[in-house]
Protein backbone atom coordinates (compact mmCIF):
# COMPACT_ATOMS: atom_id res chain seq x y z
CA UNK A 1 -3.35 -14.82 -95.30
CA UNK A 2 -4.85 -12.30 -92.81
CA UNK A 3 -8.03 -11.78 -94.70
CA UNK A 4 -8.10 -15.66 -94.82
CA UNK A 5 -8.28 -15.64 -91.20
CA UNK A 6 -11.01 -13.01 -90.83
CA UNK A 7 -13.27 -14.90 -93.08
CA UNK A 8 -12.42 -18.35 -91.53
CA UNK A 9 -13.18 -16.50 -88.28
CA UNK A 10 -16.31 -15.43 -89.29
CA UNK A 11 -17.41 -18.69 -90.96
CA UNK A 12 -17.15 -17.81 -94.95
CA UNK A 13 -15.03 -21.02 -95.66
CA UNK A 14 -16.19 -20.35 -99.38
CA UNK A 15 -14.22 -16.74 -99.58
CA UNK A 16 -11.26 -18.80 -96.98
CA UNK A 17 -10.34 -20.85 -100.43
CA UNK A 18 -10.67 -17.57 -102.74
CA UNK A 19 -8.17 -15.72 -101.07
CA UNK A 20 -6.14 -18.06 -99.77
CA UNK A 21 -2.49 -17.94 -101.57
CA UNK A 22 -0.82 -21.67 -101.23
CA UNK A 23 2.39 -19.66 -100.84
CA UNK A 24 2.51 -17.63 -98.40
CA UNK A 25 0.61 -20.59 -96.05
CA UNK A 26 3.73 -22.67 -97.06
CA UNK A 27 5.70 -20.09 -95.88
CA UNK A 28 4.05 -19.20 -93.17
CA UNK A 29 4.14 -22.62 -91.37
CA UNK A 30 7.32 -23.31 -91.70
CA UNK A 31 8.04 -20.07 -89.81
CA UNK A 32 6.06 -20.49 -87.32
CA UNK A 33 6.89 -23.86 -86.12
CA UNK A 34 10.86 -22.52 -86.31
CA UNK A 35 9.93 -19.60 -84.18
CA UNK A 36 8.02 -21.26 -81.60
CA UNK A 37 10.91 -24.10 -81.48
CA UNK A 38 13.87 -21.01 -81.40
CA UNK A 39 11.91 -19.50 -78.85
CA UNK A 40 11.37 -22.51 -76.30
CA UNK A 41 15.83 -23.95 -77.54
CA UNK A 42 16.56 -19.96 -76.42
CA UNK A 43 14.52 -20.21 -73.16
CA UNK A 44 16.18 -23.10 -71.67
CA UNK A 45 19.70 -22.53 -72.98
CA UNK A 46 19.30 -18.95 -70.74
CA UNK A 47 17.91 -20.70 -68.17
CA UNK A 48 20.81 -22.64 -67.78
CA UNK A 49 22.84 -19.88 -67.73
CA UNK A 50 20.49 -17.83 -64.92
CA UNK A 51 20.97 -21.29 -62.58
CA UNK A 52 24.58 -20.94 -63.45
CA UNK A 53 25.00 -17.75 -62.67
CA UNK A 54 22.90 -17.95 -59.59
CA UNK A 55 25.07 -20.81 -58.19
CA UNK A 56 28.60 -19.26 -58.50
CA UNK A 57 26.85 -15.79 -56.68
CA UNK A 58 28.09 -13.51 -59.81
CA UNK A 59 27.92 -9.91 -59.49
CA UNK A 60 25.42 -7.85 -61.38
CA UNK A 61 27.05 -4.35 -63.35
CA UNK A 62 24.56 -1.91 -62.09
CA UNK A 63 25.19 1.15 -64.40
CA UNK A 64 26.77 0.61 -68.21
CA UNK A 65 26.67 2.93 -70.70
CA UNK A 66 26.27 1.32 -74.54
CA UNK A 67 25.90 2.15 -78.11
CA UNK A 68 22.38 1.26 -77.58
CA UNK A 69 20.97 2.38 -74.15
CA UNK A 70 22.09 3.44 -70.63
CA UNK A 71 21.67 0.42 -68.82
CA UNK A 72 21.13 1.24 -64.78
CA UNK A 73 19.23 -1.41 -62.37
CA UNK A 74 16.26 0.74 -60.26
CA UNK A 75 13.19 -0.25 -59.27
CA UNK A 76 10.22 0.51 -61.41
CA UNK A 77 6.08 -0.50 -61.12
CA UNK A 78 5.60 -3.53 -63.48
CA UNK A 79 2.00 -2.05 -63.83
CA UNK A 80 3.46 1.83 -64.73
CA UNK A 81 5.48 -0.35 -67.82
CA UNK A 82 1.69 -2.50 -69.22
CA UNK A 83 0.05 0.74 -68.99
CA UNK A 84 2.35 2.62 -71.25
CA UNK A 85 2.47 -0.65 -73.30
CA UNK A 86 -1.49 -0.79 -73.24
CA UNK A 87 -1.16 2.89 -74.80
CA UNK A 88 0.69 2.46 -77.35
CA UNK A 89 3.09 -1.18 -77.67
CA UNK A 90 7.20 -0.49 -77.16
CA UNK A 91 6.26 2.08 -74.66
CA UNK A 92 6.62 -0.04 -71.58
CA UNK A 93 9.69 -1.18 -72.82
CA UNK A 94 11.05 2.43 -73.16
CA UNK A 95 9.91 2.55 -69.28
CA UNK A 96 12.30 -0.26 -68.26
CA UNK A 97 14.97 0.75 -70.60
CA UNK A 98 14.70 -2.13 -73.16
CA UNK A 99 15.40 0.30 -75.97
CA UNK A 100 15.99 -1.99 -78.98
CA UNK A 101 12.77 -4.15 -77.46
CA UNK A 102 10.68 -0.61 -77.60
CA UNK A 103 12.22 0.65 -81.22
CA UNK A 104 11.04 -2.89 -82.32
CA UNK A 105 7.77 -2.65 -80.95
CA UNK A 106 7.08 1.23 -81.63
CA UNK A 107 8.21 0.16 -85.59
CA UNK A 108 5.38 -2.48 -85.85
CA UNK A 109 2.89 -0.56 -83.64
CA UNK A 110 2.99 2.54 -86.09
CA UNK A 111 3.36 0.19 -89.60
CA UNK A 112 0.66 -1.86 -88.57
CA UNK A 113 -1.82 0.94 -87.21
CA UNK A 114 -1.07 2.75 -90.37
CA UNK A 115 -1.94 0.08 -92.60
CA UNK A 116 -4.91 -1.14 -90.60
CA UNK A 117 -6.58 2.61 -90.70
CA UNK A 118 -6.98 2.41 -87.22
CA UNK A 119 -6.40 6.33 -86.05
CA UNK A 120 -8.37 7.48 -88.43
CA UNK A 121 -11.41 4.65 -87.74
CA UNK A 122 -10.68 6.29 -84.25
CA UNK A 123 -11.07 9.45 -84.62
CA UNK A 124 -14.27 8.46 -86.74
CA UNK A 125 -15.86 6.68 -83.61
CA UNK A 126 -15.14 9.47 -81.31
CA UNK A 127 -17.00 11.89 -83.23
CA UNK A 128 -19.65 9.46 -82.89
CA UNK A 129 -19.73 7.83 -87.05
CA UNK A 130 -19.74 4.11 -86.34
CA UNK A 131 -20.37 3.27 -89.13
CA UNK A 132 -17.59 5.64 -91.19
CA UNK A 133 -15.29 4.29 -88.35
CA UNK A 134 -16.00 0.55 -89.39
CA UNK A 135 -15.81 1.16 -93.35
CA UNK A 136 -12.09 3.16 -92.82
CA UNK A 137 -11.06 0.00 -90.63
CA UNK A 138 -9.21 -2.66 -92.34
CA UNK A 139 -9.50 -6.03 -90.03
CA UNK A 140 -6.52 -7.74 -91.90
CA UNK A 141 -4.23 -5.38 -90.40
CA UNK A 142 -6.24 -5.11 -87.06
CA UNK A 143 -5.06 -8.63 -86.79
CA UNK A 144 -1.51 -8.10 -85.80
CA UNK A 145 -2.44 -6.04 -83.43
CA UNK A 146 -4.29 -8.65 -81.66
CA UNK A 147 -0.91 -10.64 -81.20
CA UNK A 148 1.44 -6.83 -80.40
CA UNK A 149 -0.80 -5.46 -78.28
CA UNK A 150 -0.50 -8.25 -75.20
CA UNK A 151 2.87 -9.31 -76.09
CA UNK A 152 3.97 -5.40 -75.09
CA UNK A 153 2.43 -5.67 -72.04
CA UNK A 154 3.29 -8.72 -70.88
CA UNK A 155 7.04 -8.90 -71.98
CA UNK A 156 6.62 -5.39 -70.23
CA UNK A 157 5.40 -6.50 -67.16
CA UNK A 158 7.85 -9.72 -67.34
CA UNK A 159 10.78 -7.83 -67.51
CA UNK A 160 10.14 -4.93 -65.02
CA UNK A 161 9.77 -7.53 -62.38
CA UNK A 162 12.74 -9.47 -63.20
CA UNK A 163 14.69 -6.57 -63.53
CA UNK A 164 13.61 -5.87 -59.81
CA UNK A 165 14.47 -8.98 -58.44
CA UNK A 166 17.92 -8.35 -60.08
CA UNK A 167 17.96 -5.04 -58.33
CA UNK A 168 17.07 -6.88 -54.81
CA UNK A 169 19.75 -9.72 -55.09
CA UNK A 170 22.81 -6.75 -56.15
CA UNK A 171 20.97 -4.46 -53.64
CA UNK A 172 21.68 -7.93 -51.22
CA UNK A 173 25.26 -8.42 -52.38
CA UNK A 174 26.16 -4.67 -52.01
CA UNK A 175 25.04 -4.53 -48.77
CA UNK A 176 26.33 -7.54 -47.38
CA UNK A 177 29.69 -6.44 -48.99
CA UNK A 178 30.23 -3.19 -48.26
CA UNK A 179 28.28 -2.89 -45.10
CA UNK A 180 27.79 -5.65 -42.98
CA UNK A 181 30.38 -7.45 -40.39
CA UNK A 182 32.10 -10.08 -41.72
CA UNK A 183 31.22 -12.15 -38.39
CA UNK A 184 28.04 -11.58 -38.53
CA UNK A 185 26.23 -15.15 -38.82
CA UNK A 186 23.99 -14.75 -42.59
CA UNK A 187 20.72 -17.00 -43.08
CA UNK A 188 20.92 -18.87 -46.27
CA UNK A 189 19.40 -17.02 -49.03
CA UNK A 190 16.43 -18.72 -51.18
CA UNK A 191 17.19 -18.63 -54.91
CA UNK A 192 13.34 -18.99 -56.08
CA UNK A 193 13.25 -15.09 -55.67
């Protein structure tokens, strides 16, 4: 299916019906349209449940340990977490603690660099053999990474900055609760931030 795309890219619709495998494209649309759908029925139900939350004030855990990852709420640089995505995808993740997210990511990153040649076609074009560097790379594979590369660092960036906002609002509640006189006359707080 990848190399299907590469030559459709490049215009070789003759080669696009030689390689192209009737079952994989039936499974591959079927997929597709189910993930995109998931995705969009997954982002409303939670947003629901963020407006929810939001309106009844709920307290945020700050620290929790898990079988998974040590959960804490601290401010990090949205920027710091694309960069390390930008260098290799899952990184960024690992940066704002989103372990299964970066174990995910780091999986496909490696598999798909692997199988796509692309360290080695590297390596090749920083010892200055373009054209070694070319023949080692394999642009089916270099596809994927097309589609992992800026979903790690936007997902990255994404989440680092809610995760801050989270950290203001508890930061807020904390404060207010622990700190400030109950008498004390509080401005209304704006829930778009």
């Amino acid at each position: 299916l990848n190399q299907a795309f590469i030559y459709g890219f490049t215009g070789q619709t003759a080669l696009v019906k030689q390689v192209l495998d009737t079952r994989w494209l039936l499974f591959y649309a079927p997929l597709q349209l189910f993930a995109a759908w998931s995705s969009y029925q997954l982002t409303v139900d939670l947003n629901k449940y963020a407006i929810l939350a939001a309106r009844e004030d709920s307290s945020i855990i700050p620290f929790k340990i898990g079988t998974w990852e040590i959960g804490f709420i601290d401010k990090r640089n949205p920027w710091v977490a694309v960069t390390w995505s930008l260098l290799m995808p899952g990184l960024g993740h690992l940066y704002s603690h989103r372990i299964p997210t970066s174990f995910f990511l780091l999986f496909w990153w490696v598999g798909v660099s692997y199988m796509a040649h692309l360290l080695p076609s590297i390596h090749q074009t920083l010892l200055g053999n373009f054209s070694q560097a070319v023949a080692t790379l394999r642009p089916e594979w270099c596809l994927y990474l097309a589609s992992i590369y800026p979903y790690s660092a936007f997902d990255a960036y994404v989440n680092t900055v809610q995760y801050n906002i989270l950290f203001d609002k508890e930061q807020s509640r904390f404060l207010i609760d622990n700190y400030q006189n109950p008498k004390f006359p509080m401005p209304e707080i704006d829930n778009n931030h």
